[in-house]
Protein backbone atom coordinates (compact mmCIF):
# COMPACT_ATOMS: atom_id res chain seq x y z
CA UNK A 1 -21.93 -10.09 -24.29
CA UNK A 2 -21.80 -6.07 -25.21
CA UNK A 3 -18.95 -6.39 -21.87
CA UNK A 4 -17.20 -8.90 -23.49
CA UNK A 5 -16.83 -7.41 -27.12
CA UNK A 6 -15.39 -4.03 -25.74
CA UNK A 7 -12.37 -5.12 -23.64
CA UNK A 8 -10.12 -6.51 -26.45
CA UNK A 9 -9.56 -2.32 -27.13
CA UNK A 10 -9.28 -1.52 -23.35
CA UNK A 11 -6.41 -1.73 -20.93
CA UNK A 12 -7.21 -4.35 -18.43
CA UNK A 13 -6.79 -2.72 -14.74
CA UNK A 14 -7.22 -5.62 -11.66
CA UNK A 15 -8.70 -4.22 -8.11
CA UNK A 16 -8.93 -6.18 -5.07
CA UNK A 17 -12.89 -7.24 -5.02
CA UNK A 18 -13.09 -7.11 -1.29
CA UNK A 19 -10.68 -7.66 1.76
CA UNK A 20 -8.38 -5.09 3.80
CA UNK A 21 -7.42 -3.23 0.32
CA UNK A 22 -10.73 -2.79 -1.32
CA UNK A 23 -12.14 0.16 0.29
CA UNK A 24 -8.78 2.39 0.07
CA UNK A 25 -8.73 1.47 -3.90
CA UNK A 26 -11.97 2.60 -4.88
CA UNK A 27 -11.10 5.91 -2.77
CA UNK A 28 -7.95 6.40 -5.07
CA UNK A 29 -9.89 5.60 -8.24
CA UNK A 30 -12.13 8.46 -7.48
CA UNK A 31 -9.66 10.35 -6.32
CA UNK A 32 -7.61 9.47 -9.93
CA UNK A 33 -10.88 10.28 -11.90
CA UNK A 34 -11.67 6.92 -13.29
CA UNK A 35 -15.14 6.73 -13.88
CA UNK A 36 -17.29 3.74 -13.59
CA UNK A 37 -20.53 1.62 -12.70
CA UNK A 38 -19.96 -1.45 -11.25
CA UNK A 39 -23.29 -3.94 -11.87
CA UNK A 40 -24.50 -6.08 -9.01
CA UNK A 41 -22.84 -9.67 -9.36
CA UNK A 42 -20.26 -8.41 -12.24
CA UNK A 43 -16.86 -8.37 -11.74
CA UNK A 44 -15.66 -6.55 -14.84
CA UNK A 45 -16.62 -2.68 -15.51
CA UNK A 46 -16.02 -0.41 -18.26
CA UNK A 47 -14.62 2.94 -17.57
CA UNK A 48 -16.42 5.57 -18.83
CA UNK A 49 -14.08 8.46 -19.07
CA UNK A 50 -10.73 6.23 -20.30
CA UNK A 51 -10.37 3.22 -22.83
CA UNK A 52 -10.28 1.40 -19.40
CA UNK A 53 -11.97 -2.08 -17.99
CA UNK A 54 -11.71 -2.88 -14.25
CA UNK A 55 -11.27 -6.20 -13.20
CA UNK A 56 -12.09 -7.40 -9.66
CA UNK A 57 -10.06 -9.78 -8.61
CA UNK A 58 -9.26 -11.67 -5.80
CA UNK A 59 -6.25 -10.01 -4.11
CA UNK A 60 -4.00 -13.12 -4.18
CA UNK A 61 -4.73 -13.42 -7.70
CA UNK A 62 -4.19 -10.02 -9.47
CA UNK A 63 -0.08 -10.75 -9.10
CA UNK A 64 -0.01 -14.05 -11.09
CA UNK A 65 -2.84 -12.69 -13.84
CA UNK A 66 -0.52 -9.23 -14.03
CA UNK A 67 2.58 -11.58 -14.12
CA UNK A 68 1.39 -13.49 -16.81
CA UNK A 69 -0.21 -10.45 -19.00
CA UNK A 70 -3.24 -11.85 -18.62
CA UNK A 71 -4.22 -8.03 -17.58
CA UNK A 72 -1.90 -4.98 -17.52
CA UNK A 73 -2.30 -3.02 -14.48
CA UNK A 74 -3.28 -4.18 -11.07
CA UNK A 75 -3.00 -3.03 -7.06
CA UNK A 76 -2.20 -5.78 -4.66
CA UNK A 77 0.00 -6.27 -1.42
CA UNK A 78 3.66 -6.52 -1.69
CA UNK A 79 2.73 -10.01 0.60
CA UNK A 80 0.62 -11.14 -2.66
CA UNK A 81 3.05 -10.41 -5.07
CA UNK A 82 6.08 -12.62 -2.79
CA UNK A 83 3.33 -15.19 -2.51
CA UNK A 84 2.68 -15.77 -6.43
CA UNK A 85 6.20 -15.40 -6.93
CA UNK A 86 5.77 -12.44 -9.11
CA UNK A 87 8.72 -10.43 -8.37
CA UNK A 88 10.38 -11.18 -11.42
CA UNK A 89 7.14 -10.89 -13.62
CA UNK A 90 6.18 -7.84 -13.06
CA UNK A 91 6.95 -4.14 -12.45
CA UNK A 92 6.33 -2.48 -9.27
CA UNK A 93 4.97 0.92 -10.35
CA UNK A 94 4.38 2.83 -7.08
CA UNK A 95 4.08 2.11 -3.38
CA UNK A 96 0.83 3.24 -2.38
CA UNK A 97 0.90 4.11 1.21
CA UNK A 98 -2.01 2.01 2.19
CA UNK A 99 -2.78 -1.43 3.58
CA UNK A 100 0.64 -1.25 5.18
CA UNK A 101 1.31 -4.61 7.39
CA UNK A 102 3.76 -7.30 8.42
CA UNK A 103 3.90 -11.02 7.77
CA UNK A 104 5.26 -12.58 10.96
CA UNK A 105 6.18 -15.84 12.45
CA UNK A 106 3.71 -15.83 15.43
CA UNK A 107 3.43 -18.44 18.52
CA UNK A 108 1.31 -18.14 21.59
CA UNK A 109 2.50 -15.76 24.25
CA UNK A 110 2.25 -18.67 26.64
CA UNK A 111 4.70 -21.07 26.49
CA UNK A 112 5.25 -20.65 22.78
CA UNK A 113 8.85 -20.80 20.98
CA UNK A 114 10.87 -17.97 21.66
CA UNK A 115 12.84 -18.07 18.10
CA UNK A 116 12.34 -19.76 15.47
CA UNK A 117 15.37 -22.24 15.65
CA UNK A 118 12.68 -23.87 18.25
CA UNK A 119 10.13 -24.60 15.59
CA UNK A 120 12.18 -26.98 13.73
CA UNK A 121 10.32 -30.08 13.26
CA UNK A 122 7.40 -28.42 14.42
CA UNK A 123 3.81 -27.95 12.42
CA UNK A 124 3.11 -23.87 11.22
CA UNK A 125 -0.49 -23.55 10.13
CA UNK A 126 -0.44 -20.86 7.21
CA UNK A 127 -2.20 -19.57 4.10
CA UNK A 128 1.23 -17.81 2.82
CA UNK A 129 2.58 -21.50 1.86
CA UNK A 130 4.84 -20.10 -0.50
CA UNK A 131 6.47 -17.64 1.56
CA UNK A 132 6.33 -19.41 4.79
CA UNK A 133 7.55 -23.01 2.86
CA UNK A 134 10.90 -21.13 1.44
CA UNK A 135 11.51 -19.39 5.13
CA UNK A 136 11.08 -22.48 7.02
CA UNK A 137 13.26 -24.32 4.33
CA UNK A 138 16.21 -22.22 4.86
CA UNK A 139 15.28 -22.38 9.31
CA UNK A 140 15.63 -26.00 8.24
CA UNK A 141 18.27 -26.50 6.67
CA UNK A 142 20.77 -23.90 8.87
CA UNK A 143 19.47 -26.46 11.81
CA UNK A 144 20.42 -29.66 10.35
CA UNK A 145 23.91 -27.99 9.30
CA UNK A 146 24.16 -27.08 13.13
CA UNK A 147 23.30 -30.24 14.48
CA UNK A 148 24.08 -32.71 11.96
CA UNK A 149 20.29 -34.51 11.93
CA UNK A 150 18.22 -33.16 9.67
CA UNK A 151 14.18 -32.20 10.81
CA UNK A 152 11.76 -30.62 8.59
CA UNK A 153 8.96 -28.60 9.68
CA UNK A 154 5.57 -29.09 8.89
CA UNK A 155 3.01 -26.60 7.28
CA UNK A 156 -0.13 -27.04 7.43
CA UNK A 157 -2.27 -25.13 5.18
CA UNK A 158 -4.83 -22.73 6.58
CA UNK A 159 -7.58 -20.55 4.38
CA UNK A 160 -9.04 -18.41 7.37
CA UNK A 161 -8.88 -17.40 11.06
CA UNK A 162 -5.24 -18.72 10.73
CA UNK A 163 -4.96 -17.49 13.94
CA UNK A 164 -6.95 -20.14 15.95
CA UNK A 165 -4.79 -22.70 14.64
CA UNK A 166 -2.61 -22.76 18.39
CA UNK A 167 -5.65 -22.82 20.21
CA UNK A 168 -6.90 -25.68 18.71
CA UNK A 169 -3.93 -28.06 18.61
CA UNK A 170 -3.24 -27.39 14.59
CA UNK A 171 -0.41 -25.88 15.20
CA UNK A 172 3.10 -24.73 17.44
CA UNK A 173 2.88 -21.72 15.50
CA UNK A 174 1.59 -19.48 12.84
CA UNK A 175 2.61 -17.35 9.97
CA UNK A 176 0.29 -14.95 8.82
CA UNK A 177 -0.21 -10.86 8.52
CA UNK A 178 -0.09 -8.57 11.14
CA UNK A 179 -1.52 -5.33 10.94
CA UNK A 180 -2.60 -3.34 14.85
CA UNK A 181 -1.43 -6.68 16.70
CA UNK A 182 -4.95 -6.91 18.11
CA UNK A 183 -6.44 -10.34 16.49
CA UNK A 184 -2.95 -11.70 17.13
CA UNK A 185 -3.29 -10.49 21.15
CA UNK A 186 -7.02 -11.42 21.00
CA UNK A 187 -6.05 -14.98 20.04
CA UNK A 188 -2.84 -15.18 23.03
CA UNK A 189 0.03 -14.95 20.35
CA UNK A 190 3.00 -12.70 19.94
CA UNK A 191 5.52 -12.47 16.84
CA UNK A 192 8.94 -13.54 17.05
CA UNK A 193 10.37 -12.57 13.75
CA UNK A 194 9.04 -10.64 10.65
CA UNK A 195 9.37 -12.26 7.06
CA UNK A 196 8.22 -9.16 5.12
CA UNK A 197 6.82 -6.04 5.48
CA UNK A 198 4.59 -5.19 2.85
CA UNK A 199 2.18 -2.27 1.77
CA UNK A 200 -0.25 -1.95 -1.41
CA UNK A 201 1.55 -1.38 -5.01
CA UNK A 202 0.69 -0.35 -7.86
CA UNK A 203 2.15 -3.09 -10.50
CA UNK A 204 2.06 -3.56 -14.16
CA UNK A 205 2.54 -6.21 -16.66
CA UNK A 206 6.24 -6.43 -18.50
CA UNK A 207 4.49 -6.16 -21.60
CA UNK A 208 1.04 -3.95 -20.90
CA UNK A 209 -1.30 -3.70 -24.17
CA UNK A 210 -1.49 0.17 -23.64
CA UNK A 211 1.94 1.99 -22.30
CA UNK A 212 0.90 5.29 -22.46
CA UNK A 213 -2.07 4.84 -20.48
CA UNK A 214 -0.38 3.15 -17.70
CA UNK A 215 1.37 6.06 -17.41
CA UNK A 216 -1.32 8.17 -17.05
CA UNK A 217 -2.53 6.07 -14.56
CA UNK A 218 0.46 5.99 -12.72
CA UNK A 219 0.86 10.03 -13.12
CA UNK A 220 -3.00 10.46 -11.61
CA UNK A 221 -2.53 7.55 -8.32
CA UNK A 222 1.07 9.61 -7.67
CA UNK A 223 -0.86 12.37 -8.07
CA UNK A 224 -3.76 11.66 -5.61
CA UNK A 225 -1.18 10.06 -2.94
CA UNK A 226 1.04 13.22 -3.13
CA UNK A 227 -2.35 15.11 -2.34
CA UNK A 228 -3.04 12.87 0.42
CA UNK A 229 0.38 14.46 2.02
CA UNK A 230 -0.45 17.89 1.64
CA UNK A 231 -2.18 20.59 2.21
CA UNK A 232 -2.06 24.16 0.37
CA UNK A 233 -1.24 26.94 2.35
CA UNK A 234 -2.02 31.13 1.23
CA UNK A 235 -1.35 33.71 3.61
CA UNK A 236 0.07 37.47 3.89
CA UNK A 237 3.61 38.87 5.63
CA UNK A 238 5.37 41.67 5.61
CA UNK A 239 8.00 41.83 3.03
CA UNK A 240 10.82 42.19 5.76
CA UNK A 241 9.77 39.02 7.31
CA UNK A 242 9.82 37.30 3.55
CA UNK A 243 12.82 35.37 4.05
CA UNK A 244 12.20 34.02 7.66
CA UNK A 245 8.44 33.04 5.69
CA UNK A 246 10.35 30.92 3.14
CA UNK A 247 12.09 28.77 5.34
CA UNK A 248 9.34 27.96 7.46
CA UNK A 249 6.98 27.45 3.57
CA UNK A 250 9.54 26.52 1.26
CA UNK A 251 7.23 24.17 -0.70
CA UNK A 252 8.09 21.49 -3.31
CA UNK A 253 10.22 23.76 -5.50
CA UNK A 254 9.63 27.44 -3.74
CA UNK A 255 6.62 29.71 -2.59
CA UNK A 256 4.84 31.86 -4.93
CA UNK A 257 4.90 35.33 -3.70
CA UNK A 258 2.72 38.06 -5.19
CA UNK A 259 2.80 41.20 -4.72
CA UNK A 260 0.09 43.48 -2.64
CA UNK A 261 -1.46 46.86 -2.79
CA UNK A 262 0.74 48.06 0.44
CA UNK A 263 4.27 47.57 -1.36
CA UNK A 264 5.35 46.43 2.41
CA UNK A 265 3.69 43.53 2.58
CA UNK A 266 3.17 40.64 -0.01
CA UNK A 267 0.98 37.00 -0.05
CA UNK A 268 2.56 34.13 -0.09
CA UNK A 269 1.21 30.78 -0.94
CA UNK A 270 2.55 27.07 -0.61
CA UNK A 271 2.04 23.02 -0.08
CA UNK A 272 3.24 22.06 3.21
CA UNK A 273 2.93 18.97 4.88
CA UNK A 274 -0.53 17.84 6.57
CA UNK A 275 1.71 16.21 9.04
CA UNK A 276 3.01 19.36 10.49
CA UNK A 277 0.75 21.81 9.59
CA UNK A 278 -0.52 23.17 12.90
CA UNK A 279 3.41 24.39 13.60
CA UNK A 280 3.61 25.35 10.33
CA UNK A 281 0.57 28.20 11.20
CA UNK A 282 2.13 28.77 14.83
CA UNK A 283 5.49 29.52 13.07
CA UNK A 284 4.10 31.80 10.73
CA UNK A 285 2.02 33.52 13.38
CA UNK A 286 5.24 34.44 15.31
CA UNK A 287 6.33 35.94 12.77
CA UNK A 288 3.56 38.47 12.27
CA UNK A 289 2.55 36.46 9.15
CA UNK A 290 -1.53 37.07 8.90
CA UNK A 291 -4.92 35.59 7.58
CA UNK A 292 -3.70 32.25 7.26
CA UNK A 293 -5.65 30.50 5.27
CA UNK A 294 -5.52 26.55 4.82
CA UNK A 295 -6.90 24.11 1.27
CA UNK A 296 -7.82 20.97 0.75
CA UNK A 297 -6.13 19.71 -2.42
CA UNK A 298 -7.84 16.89 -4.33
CA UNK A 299 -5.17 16.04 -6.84
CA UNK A 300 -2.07 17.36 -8.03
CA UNK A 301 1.46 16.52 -10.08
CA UNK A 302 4.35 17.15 -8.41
């Protein structure tokens, strides 16, 4: 009851309680500084550091209870958000970089459809009804204004292992998220045309209870996502060489350069991109650049 009486005064923040997303939030909520205890069996947590309460949702849920300000702040799938029909409802904060997949039209590799057009009429077995109902309605209806007799296709409605539907006779075809390919090879199917592509978001309510603090919020996740990118680079050259040094560690804005006790030489120090960063030290190398030195960074603003 103590739970219950606090979160009138705190912003209401939805996380995915389990499935592909849940893992990669938590990491960005420590990496954000939100602190918190989760009890076993409780799906609502108060925040200890912020006038926050997390919510642990379902991920198909967290779009329609953002949508309809039932809480302000939420991360879901892009796929989720399509699915409640949310687009209007709420506002996409910030891509998050995670959980990145497809939504595809798939059919078995063996003598499945080959496009789509050959699926008219045909039974999909799907848990993205929305989504796959308004696709298949618009397949539909371009094939009955090509041939002049109308056919609808059939979807059947799948909760799990959507994938086994061919194999068992459910279905001609499936549409449902692909993220490696492997379940979908596993199971003997193949995609033949992508609906969406979709990735995790950070979204908000229209109306949140506390706009400041989604901003903060917002400000910390871009914060721990721009970390995620880069790394932070210190190092000494000669001052002749300062120039070449720049282009090769220009950073977000420009390197800071300080000066050193040899008036020849000075240290430089940077972000660069994780991505590249073993070139990055073999370019500065060539140039005579020494005692590289590489950090970790945890969080920043940029």
């Amino acid at each position: 009851m103590e739970l219950i009486k606090d979160l009138p005064d705190r912003l209401l923040f939805a996380i995915p309680k389990k499935g592909r997303l849940h893992a990669s939030c938590l990491s960005l909520l420590e990496g954000a500084d939100i602190q918190f205890h989760r009890k076993s069996r409780l799906d609502i947590a108060l925040v200890k550091n912020l006038p926050i309460a997390l919510v642990f949702l379902p991920a198909g849920d967290i779009a329609k209870f953002v949508g309809e300000g039932n809480v302000d702040l939420g991360i879901t799938g892009q796929d989720m958000v399509a699915e409640a029909e949310a687009e209007d409802k709420v506002t996409e904060i910030l891509e998050l970089g995670f959980g990145k997949c497809r939504l595809c039209v798939q059919v078995p590799v063996k003598g499945g459809a080959t496009n789509v057009d050959q699926l008219v009429g045909k039974r999909i077995a799907t848990s993205f009804e929305g989504i796959a109902s308004k696709f298949f309605r618009e397949v539909d209806a371009n094939a009955t204004s090509a041939s002049g007799s109308e056919k609808k296709t059939e979807l059947v409605f799948v909760s799990g292992s959507v994938e086994a539907a061919c194999a068992l006779g459910l279905a001609d075809g499936i549409v449902d998220l692909v993220e490696s390919g492997e379940t979908m090879q596993a199971a003997g199917l193949h995609d033949i045309v992508t609906i969406l592509s979709s990735q995790a978001v950070l979204i908000a309510s229209k109306k949140p209870s506390h706009p400041e603090l989604v901003q903060t919020i917002a400000g910390r996740i871009k914060g721990v996502i721009a970390a995620q990118k880069y790394v932070y680079i210190n190092y000494n050259v000669e001052r002749k060489h300062l120039k070449e040094a720049s282009i090769i560690t220009p950073g977000r804005q420009a390197p800071t350069v300080s000066p050193l006790e040899n008036p020849d030489w000075v240290a430089v120090s940077s972000m660069v991109l994780k991505n590249n960063v073993a070139q990055t030290m073999d370019d500065l190398e060539a140039i005579g650049a020494r005692d590289i030195l590489l950090f970790a960074i945890q969080n920043c603003r940029v």
